[in-house]
PDB file of N, CA and C in Angstrom:
ATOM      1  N   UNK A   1     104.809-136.710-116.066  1.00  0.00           N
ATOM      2  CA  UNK A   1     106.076-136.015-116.165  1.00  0.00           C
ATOM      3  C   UNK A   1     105.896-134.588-115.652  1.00  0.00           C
ATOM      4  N   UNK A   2     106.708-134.080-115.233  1.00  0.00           N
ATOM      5  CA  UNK A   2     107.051-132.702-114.435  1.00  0.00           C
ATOM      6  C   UNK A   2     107.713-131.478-115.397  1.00  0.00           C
ATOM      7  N   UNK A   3     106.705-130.814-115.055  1.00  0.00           N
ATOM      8  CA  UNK A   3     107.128-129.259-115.795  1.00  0.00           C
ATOM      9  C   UNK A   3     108.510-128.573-115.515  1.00  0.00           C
ATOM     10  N   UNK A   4     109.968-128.149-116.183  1.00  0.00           N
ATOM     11  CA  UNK A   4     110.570-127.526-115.341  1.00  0.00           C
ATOM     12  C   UNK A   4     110.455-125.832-115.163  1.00  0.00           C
ATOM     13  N   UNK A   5     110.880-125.036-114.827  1.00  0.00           N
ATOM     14  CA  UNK A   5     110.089-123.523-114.611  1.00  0.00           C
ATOM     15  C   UNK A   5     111.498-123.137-116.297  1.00  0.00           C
ATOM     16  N   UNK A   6     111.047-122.166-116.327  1.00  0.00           N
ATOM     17  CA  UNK A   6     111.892-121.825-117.562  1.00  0.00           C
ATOM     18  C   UNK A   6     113.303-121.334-117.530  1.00  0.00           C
ATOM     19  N   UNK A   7     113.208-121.218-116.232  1.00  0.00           N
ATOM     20  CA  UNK A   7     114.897-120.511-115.585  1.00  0.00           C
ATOM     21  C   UNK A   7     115.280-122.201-115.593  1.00  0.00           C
ATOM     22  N   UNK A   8     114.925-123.128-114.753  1.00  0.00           N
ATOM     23  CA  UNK A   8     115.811-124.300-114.512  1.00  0.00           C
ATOM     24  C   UNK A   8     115.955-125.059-116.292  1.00  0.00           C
ATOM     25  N   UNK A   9     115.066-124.402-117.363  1.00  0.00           N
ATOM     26  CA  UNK A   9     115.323-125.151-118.772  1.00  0.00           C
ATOM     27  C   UNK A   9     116.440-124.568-119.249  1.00  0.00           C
ATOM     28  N   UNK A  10     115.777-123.201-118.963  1.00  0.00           N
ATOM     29  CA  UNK A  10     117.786-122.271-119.292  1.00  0.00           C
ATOM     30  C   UNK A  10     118.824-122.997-119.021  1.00  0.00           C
ATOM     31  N   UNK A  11     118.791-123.442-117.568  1.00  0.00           N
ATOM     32  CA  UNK A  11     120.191-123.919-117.246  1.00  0.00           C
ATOM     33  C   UNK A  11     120.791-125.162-117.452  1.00  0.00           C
ATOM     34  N   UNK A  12     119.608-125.963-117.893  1.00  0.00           N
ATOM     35  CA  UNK A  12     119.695-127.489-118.513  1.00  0.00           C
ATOM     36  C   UNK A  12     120.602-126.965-119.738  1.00  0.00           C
ATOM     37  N   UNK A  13     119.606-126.126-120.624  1.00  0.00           N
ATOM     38  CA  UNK A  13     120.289-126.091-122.193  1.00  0.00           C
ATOM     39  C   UNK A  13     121.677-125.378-122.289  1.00  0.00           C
ATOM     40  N   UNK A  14     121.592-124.464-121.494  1.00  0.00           N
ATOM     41  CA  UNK A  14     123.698-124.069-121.230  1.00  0.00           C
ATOM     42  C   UNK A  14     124.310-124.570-120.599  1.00  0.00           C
ATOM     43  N   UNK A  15     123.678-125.793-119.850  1.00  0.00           N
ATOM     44  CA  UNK A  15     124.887-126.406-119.879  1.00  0.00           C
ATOM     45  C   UNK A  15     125.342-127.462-120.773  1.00  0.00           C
ATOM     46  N   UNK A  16     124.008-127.876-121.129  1.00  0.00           N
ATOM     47  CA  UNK A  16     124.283-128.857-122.559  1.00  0.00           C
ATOM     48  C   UNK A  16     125.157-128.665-123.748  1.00  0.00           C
ATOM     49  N   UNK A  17     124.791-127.115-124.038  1.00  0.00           N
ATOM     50  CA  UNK A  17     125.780-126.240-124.725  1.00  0.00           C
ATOM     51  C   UNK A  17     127.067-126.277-124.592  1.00  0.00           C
ATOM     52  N   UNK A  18     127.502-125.694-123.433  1.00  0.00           N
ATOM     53  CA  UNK A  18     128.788-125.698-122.648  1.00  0.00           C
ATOM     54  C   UNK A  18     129.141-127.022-122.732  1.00  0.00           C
ATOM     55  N   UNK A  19     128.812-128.080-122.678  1.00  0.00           N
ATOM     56  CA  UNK A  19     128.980-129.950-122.426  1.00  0.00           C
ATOM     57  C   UNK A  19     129.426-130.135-124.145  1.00  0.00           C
ATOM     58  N   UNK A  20     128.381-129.378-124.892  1.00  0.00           N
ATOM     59  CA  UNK A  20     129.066-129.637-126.335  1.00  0.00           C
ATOM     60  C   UNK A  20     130.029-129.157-126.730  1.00  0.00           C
ATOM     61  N   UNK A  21     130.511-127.869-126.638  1.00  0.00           N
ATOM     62  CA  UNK A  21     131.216-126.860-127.006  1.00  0.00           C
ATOM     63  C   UNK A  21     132.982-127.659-126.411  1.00  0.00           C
ATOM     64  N   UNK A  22     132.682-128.422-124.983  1.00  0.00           N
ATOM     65  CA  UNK A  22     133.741-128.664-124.370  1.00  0.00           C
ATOM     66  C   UNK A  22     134.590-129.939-125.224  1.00  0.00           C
ATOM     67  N   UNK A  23     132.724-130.955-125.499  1.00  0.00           N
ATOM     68  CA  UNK A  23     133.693-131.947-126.463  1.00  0.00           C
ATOM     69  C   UNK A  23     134.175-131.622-128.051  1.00  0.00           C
ATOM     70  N   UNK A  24     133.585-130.396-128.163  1.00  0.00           N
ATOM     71  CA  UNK A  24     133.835-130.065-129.495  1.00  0.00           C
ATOM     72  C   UNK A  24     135.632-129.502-129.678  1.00  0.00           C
ATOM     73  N   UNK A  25     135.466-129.070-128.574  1.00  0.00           N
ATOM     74  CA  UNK A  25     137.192-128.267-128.145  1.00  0.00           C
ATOM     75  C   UNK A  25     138.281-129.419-128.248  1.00  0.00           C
ATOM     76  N   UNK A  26     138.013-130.515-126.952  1.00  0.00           N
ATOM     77  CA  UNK A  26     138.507-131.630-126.751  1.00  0.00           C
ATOM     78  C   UNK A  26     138.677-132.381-128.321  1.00  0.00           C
ATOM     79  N   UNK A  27     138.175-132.323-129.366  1.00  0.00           N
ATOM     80  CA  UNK A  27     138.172-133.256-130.094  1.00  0.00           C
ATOM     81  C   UNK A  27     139.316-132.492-130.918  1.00  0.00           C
ATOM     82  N   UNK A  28     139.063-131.639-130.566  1.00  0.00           N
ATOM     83  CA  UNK A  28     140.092-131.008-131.250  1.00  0.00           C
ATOM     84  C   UNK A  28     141.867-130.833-131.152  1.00  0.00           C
ATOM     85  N   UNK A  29     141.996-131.467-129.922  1.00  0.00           N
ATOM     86  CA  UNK A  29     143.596-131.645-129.494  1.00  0.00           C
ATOM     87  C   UNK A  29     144.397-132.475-130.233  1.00  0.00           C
ATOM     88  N   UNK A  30     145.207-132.328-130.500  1.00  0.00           N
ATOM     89  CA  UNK A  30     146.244-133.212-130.942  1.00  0.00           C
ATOM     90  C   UNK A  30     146.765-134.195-129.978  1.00  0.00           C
ATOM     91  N   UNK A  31     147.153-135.350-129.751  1.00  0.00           N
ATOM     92  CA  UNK A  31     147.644-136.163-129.080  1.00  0.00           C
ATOM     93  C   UNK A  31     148.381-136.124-127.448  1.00  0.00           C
ATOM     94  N   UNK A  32     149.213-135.385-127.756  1.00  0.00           N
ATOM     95  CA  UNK A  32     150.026-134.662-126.684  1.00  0.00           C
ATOM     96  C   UNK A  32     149.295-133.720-126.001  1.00  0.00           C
ATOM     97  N   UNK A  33     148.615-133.066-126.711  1.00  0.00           N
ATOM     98  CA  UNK A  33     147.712-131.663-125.618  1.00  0.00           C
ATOM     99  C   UNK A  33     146.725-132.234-125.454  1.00  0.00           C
ATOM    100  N   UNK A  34     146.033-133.671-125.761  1.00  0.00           N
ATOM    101  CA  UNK A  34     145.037-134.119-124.761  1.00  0.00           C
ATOM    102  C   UNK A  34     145.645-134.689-123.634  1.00  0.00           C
ATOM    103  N   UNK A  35     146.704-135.368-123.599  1.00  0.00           N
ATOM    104  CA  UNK A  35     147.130-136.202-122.444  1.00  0.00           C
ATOM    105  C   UNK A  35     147.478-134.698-121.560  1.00  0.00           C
ATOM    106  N   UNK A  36     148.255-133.676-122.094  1.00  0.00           N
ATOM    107  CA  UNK A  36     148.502-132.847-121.231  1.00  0.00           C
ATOM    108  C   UNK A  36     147.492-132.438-120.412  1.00  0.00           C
ATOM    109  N   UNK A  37     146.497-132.092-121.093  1.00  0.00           N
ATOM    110  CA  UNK A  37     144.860-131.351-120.819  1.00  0.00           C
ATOM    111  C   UNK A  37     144.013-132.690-119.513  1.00  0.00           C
ATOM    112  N   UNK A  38     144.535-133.955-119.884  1.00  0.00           N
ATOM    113  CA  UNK A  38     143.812-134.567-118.649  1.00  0.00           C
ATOM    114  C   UNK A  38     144.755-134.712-117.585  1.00  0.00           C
ATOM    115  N   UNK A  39     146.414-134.578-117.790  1.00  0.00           N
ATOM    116  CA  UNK A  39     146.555-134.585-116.560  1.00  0.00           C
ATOM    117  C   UNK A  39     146.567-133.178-115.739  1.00  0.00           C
ATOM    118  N   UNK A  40     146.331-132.317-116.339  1.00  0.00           N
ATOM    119  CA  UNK A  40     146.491-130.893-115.592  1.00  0.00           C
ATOM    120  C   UNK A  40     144.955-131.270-115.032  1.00  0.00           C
ATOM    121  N   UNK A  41     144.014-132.078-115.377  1.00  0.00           N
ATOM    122  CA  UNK A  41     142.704-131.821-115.008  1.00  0.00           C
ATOM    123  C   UNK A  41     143.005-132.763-113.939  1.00  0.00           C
ATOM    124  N   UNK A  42     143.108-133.567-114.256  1.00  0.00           N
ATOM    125  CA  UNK A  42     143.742-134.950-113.117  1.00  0.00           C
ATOM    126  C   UNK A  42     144.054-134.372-111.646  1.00  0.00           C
ATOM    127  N   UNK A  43     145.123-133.569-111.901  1.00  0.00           N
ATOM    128  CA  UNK A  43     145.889-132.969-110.763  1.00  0.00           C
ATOM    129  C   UNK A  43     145.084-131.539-109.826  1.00  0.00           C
ATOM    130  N   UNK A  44     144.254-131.026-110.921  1.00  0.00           N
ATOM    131  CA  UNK A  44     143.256-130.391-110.123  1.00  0.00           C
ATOM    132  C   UNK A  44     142.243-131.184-109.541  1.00  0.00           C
ATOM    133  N   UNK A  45     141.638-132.259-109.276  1.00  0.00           N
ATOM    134  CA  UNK A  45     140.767-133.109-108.982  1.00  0.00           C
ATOM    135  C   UNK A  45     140.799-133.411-107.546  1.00  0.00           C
ATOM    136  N   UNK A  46     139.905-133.898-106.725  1.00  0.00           N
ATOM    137  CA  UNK A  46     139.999-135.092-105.935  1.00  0.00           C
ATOM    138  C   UNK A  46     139.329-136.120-105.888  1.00  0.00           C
ATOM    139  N   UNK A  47     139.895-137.046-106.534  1.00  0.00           N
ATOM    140  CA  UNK A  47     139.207-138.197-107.209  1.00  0.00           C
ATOM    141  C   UNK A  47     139.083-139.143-106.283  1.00  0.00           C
ATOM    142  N   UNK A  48     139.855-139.550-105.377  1.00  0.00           N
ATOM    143  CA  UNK A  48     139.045-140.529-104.336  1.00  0.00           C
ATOM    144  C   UNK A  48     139.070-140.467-103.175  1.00  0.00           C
ATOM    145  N   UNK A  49     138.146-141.583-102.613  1.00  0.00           N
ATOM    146  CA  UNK A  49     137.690-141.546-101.355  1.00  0.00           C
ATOM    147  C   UNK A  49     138.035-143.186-101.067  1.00  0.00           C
ATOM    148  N   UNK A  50     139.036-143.772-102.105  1.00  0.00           N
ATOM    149  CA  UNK A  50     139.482-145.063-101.952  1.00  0.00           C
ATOM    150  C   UNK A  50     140.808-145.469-102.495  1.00  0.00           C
ATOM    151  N   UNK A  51     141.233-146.434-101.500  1.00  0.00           N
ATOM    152  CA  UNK A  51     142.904-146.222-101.884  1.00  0.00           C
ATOM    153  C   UNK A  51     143.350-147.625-103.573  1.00  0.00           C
ATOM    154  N   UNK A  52     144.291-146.973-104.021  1.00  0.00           N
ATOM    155  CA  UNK A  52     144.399-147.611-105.649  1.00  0.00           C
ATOM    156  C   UNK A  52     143.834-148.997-105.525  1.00  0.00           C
ATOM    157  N   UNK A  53     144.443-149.895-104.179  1.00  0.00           N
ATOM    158  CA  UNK A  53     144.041-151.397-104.855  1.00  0.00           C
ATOM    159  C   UNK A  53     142.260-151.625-103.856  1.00  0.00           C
ATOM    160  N   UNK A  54     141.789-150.843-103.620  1.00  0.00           N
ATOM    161  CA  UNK A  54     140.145-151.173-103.115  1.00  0.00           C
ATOM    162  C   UNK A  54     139.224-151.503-104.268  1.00  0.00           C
ATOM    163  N   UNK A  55     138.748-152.680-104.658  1.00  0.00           N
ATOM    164  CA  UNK A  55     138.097-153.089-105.718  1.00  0.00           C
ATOM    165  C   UNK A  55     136.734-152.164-106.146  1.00  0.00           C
ATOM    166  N   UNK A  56     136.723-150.937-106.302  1.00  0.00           N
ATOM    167  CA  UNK A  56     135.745-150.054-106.386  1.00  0.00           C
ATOM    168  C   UNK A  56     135.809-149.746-108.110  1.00  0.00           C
ATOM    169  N   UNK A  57     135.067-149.016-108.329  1.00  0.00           N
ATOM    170  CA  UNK A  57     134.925-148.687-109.770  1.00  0.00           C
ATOM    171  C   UNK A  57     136.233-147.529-109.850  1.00  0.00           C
ATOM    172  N   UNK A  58     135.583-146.161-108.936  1.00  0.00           N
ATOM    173  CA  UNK A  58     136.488-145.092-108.770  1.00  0.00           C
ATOM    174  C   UNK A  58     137.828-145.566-108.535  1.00  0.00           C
ATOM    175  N   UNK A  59     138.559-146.584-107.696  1.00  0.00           N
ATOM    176  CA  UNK A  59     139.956-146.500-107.878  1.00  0.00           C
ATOM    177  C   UNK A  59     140.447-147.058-108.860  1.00  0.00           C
ATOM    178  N   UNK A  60     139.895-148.063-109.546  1.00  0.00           N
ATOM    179  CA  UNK A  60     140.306-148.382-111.002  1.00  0.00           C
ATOM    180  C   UNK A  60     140.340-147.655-111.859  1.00  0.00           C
ATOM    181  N   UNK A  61     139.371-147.028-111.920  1.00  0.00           N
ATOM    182  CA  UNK A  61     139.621-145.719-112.974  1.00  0.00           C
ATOM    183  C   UNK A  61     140.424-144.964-113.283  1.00  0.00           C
ATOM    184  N   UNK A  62     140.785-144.328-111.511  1.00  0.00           N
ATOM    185  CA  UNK A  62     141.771-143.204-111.286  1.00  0.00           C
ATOM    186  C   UNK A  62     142.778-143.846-111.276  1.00  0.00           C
ATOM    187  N   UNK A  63     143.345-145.018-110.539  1.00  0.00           N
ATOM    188  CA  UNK A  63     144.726-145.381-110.489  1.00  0.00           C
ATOM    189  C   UNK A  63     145.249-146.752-111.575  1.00  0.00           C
ATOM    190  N   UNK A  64     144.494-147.019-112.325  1.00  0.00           N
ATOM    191  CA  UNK A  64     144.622-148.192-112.997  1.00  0.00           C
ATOM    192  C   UNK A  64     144.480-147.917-114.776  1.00  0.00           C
ATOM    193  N   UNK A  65     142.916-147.482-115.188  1.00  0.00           N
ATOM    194  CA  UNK A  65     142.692-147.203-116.503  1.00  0.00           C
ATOM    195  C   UNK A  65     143.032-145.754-116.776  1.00  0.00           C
ATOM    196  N   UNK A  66     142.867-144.847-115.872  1.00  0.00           N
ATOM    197  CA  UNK A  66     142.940-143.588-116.824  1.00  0.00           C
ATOM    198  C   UNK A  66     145.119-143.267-116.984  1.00  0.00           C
ATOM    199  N   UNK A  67     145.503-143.740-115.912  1.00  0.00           N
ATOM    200  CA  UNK A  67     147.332-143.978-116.623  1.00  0.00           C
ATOM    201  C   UNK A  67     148.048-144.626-117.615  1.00  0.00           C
ATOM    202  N   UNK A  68     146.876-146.005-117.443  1.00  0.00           N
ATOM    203  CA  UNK A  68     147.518-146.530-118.415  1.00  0.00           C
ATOM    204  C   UNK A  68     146.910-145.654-120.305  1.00  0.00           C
ATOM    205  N   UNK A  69     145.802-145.141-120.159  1.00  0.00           N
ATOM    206  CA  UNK A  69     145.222-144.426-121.149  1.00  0.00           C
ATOM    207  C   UNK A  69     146.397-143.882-121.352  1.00  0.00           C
ATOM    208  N   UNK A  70     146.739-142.922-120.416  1.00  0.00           N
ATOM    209  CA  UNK A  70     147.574-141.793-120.793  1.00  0.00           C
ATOM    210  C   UNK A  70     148.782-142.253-121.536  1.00  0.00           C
ATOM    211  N   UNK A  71     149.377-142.953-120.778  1.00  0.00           N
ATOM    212  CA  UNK A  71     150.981-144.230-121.151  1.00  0.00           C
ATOM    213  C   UNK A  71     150.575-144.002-123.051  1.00  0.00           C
ATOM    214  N   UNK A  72     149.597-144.611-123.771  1.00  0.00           N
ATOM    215  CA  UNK A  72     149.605-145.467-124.366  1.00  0.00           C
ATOM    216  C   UNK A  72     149.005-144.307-125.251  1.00  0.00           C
ATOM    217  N   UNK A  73     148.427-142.933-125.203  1.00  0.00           N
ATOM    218  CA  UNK A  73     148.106-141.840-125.915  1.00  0.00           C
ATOM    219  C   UNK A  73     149.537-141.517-126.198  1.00  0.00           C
ATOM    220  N   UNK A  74     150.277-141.200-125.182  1.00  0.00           N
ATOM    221  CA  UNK A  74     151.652-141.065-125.109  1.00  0.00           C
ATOM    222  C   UNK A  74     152.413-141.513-125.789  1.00  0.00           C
ATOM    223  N   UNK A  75     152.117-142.895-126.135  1.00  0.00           N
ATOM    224  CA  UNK A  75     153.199-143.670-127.043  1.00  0.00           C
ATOM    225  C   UNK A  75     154.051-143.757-126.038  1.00  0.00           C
ATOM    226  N   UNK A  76     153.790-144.616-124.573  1.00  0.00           N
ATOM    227  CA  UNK A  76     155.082-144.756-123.860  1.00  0.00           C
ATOM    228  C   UNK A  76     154.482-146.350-123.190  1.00  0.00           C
ATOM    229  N   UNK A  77     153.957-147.083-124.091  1.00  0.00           N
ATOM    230  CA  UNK A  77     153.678-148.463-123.883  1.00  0.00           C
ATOM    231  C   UNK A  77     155.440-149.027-123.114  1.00  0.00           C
TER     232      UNK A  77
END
């Protein structure tokens, strides 16, 4: 196994930090301000490099599971 220098451990552990802190925030939304919070993130994104019906992982995700998530956080089954 490989040594990392102590600057690249720094930046492992803040971001791990930062990675916790984010789901710690996130857990914290109420219903409505998470769906809000992923689609404002959604819409800043560029999520693919494949169009909705290309049997890929990424367009299912983006155009298939993460809407219907939202729909159904929503309460708009």
């Amino acid at each position: 196994m490989f040594r990392l220098t102590p600057e690249a451990q720094a930046r492992i552990d803040a971001y791990r930090e930062l990675a916790e802190e984010r789901r710690h925030v996130v857990s914290l939304l109420r219903n409505d301000e998470l769906v809000a919070t992923a689609r404002f993130y959604m819409a800043q994104m560029t999520p693919l490099r494949y169009a909705p019906g290309e049997p890929v992982y990424d367009a299912t995700m983006w155009n298939a599971i993460l809407p219907e998530l939202l729909k159904r956080v929503e309460g708009k089954q």
